[in-house]
C-alpha atoms as a PDB file:
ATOM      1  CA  UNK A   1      31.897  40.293  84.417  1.00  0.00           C
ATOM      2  CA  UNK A   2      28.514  41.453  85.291  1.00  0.00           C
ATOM      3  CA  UNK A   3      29.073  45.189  85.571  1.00  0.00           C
ATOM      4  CA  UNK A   4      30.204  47.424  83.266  1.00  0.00           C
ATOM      5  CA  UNK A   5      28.996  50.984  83.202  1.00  0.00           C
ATOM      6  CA  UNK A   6      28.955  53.454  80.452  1.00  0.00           C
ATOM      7  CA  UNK A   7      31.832  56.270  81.229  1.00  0.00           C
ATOM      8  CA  UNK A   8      29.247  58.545  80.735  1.00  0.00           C
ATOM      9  CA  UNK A   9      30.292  62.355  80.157  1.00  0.00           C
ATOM     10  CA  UNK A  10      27.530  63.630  82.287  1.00  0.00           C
ATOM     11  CA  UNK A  11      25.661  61.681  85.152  1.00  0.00           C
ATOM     12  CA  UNK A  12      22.563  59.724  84.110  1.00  0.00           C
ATOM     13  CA  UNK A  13      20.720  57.471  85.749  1.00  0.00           C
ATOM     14  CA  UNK A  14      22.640  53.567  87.132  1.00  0.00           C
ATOM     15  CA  UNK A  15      19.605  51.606  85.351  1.00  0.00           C
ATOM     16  CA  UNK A  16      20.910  53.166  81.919  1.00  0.00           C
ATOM     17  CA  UNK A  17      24.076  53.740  82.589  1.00  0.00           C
ATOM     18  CA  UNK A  18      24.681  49.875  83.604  1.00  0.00           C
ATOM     19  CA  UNK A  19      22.655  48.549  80.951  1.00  0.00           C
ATOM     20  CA  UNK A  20      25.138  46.934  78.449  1.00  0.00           C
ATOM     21  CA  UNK A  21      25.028  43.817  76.105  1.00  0.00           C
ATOM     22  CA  UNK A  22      27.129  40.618  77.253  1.00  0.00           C
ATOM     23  CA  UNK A  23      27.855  37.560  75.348  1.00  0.00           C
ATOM     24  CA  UNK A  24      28.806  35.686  78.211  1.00  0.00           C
ATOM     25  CA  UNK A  25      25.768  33.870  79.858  1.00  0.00           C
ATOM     26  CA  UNK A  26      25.332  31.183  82.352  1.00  0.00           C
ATOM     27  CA  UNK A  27      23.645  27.942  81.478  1.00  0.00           C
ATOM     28  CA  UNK A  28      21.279  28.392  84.004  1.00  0.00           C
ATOM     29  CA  UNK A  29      17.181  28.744  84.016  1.00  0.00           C
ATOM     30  CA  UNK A  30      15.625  32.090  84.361  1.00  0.00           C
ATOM     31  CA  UNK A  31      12.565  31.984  86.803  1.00  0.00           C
ATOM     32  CA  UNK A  32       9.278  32.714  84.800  1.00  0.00           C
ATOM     33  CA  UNK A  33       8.367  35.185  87.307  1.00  0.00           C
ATOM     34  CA  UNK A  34      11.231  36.988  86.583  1.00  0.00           C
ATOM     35  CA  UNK A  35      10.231  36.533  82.355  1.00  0.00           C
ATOM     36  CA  UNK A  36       6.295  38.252  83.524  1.00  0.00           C
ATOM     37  CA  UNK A  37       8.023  41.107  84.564  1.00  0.00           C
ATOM     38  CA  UNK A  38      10.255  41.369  82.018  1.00  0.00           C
ATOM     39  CA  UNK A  39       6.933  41.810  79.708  1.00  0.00           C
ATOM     40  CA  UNK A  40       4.800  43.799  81.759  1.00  0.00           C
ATOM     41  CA  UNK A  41       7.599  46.381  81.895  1.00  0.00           C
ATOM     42  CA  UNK A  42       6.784  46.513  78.053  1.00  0.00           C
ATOM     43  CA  UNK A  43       3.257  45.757  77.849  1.00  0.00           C
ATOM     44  CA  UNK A  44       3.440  49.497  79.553  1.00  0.00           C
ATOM     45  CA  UNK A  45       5.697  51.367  77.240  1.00  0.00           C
ATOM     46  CA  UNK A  46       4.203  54.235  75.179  1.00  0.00           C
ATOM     47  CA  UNK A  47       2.623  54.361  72.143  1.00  0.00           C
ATOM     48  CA  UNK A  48       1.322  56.151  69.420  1.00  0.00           C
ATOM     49  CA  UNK A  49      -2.400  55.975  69.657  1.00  0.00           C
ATOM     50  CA  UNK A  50      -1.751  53.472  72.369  1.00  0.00           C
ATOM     51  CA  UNK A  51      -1.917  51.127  69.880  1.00  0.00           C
ATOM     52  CA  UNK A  52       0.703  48.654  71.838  1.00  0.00           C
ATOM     53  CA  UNK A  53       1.926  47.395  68.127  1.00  0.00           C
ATOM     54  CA  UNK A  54       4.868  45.001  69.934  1.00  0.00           C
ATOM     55  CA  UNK A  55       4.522  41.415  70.142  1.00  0.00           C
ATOM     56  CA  UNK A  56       7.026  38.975  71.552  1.00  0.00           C
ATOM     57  CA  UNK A  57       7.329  35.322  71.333  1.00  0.00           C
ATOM     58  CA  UNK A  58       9.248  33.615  74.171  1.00  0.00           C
ATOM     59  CA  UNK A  59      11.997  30.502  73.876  1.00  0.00           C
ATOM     60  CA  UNK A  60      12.665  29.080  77.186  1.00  0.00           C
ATOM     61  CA  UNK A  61      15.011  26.384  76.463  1.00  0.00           C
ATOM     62  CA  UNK A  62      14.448  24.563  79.835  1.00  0.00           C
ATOM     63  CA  UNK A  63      10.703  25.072  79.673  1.00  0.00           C
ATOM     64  CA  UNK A  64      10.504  23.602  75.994  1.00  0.00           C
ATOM     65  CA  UNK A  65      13.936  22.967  74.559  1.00  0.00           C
ATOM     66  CA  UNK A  66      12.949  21.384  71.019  1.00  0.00           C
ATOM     67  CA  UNK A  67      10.750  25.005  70.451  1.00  0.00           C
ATOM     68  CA  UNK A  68      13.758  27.009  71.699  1.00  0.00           C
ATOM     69  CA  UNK A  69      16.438  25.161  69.434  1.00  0.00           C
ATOM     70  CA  UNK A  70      14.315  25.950  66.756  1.00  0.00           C
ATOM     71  CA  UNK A  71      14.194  29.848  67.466  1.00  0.00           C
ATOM     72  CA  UNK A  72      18.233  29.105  67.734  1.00  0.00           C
ATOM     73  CA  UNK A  73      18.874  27.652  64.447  1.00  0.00           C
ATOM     74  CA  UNK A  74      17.615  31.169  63.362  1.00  0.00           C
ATOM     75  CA  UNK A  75      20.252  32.853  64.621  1.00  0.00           C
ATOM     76  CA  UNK A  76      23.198  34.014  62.614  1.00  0.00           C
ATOM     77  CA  UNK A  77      26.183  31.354  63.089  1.00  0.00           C
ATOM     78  CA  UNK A  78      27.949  34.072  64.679  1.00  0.00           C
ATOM     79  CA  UNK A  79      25.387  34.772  66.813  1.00  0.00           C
ATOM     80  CA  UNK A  80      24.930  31.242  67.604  1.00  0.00           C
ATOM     81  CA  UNK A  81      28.729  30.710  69.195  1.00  0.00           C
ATOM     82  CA  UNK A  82      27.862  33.039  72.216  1.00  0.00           C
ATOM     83  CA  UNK A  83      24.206  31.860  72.464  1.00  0.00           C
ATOM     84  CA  UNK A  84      25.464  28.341  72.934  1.00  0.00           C
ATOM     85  CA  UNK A  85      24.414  28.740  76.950  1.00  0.00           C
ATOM     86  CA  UNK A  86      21.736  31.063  76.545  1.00  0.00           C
ATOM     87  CA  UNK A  87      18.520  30.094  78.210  1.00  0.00           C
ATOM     88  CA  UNK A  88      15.764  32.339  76.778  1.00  0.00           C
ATOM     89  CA  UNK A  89      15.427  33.980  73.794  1.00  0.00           C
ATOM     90  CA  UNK A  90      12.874  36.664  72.768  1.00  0.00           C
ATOM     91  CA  UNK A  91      11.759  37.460  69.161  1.00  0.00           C
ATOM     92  CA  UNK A  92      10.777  41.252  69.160  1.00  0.00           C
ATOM     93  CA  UNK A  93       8.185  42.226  66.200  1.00  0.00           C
ATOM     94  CA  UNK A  94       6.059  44.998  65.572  1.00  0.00           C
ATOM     95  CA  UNK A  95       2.524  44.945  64.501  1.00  0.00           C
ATOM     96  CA  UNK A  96       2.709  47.114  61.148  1.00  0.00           C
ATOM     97  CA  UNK A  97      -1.321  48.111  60.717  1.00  0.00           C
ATOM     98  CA  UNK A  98      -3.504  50.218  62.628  1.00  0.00           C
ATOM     99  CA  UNK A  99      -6.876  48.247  63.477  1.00  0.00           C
ATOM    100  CA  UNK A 100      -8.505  49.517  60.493  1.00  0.00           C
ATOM    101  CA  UNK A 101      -5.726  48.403  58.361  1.00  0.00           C
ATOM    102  CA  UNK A 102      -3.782  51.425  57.669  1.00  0.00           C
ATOM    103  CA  UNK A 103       0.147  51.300  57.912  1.00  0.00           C
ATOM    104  CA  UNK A 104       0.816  52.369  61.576  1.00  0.00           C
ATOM    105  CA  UNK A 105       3.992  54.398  60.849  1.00  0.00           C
ATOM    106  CA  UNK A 106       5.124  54.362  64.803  1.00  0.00           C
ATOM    107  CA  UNK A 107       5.137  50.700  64.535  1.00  0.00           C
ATOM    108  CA  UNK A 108       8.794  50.598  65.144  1.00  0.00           C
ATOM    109  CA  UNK A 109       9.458  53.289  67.137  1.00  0.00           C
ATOM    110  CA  UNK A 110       6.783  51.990  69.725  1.00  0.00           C
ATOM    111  CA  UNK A 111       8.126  48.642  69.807  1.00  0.00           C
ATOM    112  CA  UNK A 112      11.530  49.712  70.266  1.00  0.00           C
ATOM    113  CA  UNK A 113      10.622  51.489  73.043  1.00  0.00           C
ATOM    114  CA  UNK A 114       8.693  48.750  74.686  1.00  0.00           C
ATOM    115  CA  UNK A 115      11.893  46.277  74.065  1.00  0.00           C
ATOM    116  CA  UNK A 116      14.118  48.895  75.826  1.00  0.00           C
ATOM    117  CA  UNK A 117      11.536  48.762  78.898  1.00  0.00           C
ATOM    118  CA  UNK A 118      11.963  45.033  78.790  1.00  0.00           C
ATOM    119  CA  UNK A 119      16.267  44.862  78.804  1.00  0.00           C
ATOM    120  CA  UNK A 120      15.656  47.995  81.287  1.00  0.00           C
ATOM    121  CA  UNK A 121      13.438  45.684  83.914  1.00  0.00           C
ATOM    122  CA  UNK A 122      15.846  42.895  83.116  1.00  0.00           C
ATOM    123  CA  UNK A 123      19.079  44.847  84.004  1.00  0.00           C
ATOM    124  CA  UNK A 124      17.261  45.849  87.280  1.00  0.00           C
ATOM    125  CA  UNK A 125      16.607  42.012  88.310  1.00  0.00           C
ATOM    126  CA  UNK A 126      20.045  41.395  87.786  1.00  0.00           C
ATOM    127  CA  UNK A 127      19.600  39.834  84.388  1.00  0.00           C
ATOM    128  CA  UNK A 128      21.806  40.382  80.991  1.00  0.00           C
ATOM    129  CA  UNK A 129      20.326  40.746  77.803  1.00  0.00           C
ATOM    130  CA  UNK A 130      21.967  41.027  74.440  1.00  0.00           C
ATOM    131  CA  UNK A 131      19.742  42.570  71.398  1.00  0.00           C
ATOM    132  CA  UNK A 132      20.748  41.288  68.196  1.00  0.00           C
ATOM    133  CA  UNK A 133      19.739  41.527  64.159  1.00  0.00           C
ATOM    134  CA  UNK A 134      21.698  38.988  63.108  1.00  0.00           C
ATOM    135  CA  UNK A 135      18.690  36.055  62.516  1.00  0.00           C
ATOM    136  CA  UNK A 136      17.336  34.130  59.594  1.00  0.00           C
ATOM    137  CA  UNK A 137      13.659  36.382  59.799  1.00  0.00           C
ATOM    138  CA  UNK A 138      12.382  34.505  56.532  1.00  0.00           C
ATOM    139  CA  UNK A 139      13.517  31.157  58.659  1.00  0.00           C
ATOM    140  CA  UNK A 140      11.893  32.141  61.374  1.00  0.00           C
ATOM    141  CA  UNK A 141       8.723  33.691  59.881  1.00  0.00           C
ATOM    142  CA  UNK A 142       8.104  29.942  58.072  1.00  0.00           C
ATOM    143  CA  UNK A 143       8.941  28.171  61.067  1.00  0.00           C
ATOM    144  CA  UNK A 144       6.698  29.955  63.385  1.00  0.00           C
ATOM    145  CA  UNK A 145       4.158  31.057  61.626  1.00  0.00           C
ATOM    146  CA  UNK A 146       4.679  34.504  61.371  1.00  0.00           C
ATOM    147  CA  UNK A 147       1.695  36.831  60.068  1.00  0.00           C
ATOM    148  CA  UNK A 148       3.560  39.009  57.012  1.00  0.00           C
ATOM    149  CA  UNK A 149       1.933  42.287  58.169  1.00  0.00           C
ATOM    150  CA  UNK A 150       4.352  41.468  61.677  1.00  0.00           C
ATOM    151  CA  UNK A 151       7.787  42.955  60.947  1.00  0.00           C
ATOM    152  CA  UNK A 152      10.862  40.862  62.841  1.00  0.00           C
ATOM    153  CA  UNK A 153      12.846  43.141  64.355  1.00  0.00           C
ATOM    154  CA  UNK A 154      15.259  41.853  66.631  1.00  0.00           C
ATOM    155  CA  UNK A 155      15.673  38.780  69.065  1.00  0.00           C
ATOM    156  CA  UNK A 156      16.740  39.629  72.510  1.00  0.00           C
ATOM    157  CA  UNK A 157      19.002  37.135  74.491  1.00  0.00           C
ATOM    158  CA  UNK A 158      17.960  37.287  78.091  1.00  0.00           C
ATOM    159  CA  UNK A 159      19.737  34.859  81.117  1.00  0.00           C
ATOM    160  CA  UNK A 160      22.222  35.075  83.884  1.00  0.00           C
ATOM    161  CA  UNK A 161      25.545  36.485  83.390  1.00  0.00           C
ATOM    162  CA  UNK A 162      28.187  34.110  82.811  1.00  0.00           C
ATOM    163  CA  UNK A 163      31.886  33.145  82.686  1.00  0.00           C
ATOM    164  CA  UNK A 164      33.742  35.240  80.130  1.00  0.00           C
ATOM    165  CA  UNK A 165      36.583  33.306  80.265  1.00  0.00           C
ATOM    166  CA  UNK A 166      34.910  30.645  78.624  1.00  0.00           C
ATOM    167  CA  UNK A 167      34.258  32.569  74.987  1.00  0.00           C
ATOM    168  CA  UNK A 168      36.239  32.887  72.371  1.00  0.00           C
ATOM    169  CA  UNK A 169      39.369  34.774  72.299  1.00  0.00           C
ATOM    170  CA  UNK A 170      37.647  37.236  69.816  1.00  0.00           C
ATOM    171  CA  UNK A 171      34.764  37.459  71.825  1.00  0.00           C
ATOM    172  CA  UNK A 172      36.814  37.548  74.785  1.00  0.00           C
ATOM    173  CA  UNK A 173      38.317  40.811  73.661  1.00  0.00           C
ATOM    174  CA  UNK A 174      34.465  42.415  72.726  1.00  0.00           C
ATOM    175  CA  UNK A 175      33.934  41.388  76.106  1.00  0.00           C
ATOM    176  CA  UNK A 176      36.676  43.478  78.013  1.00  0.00           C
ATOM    177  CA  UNK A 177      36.729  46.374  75.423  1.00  0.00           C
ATOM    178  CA  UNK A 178      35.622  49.455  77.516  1.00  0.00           C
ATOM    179  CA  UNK A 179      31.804  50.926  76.259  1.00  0.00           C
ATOM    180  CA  UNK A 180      32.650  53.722  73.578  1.00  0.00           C
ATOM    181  CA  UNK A 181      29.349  56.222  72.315  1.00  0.00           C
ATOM    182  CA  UNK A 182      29.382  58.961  69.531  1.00  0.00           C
ATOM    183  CA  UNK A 183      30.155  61.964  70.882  1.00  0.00           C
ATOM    184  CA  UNK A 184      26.731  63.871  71.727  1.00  0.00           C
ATOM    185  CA  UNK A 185      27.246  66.479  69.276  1.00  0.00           C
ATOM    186  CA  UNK A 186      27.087  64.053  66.315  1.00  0.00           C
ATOM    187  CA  UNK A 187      24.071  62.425  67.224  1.00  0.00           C
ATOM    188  CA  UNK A 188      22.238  65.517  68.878  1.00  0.00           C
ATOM    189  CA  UNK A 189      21.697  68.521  67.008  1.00  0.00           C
ATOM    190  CA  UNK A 190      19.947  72.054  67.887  1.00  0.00           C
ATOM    191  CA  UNK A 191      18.112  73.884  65.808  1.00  0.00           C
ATOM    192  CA  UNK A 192      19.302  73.163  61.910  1.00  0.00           C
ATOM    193  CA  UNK A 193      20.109  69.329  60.749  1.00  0.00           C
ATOM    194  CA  UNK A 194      24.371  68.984  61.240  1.00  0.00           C
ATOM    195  CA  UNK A 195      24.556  71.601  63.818  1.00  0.00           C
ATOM    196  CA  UNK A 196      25.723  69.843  67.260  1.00  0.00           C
ATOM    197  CA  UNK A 197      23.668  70.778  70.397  1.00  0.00           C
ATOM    198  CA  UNK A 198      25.864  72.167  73.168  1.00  0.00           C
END
């Protein structure tokens, strides 16, 4: 299943409305073309100060697979049933000084808004990606050499969708579940804290 859109109460745009997160993905290479684009959409997200605090590190299994299993072991065990197939995966941190050393307290917010660029560019190549928390970051920081002033954020699974039918039954059921949302009044408020926008 490679489409899935969000039964959105008013009409937004396809790219965001089709955007969703598979765990289904094909065992086959993504072109690196396709990866450069995937990061120049980001490298052009906003930020405060245009300070560009997002860095990502790449795992292409078929490019270096001994590098990318080690980004895998990472990965919660959960995590690592339905990234069995997965051919690239993309460590998302943020960059948490300013150039003159000060805490840059957008750090996060930039960077989340370059990732969402990045599964944005990806969806409109045809490509799934599946954003997850679920990852060893001490692991990871030790095995890659992490700087401590980078915060680990997420790791993005990017690839070609793929055969549901070959998941688990559990994650079988995740996959056909229909897209559900808070309604808009609990996460949008006007005026006063708790007071739904309409």
């Amino acid at each position: 299943m490679s489409a899935k859109p969000a039964p959105t109460d008013v009409d937004i745009h396809e790219l965001i409305a089709g955007r969703w997160s598979p765990r289904a993905f094909a065992d086959k290479p993504v072109d690196r073309a396709h990866l450069r684009r995937l990061l120049e959409a980001a490298r052009w997200a906003p930020s405060s100060n245009n300070l560009q605090p997002w860095r990502f590190i790449v795992f292409d299994r078929h490019r270096d697979e001994a590098v990318f299993l080690r980004a895998f072991e990472t990965l919660a065990p959960s995590n690592q049933n339905w990234n069995a197939t997965v051919p690239v995966l993309i460590c998302v941190t943020a960059s948490t000084l300013t150039p003159k050393g000060e805490p840059n307290r957008t750090a996060t917010y930039d960077t989340g808004a370059a990732a969402m660029a990045l599964v944005l560019q990806a969806h409109a190549t045809g490509l799934a990606t599946h954003q997850m928390g679920g990852f060893d970051r001490d692991a990871f920081r030790a095995a890659f050499s992490v700087p401590e002033d980078a915060q680990l954020i997420a790791m993005i699974a990017i690839g070609h969708h793929g055969d549901a039918s070959l998941l688990d039954e559990a994650l079988r059921e995740r996959e056909a579940a229909p897209r559900a949302r808070r309604a808009l009044g609990e996460t949008a408020f006007e005026g006063a804290w708790g007071t739904a926008f309409d």
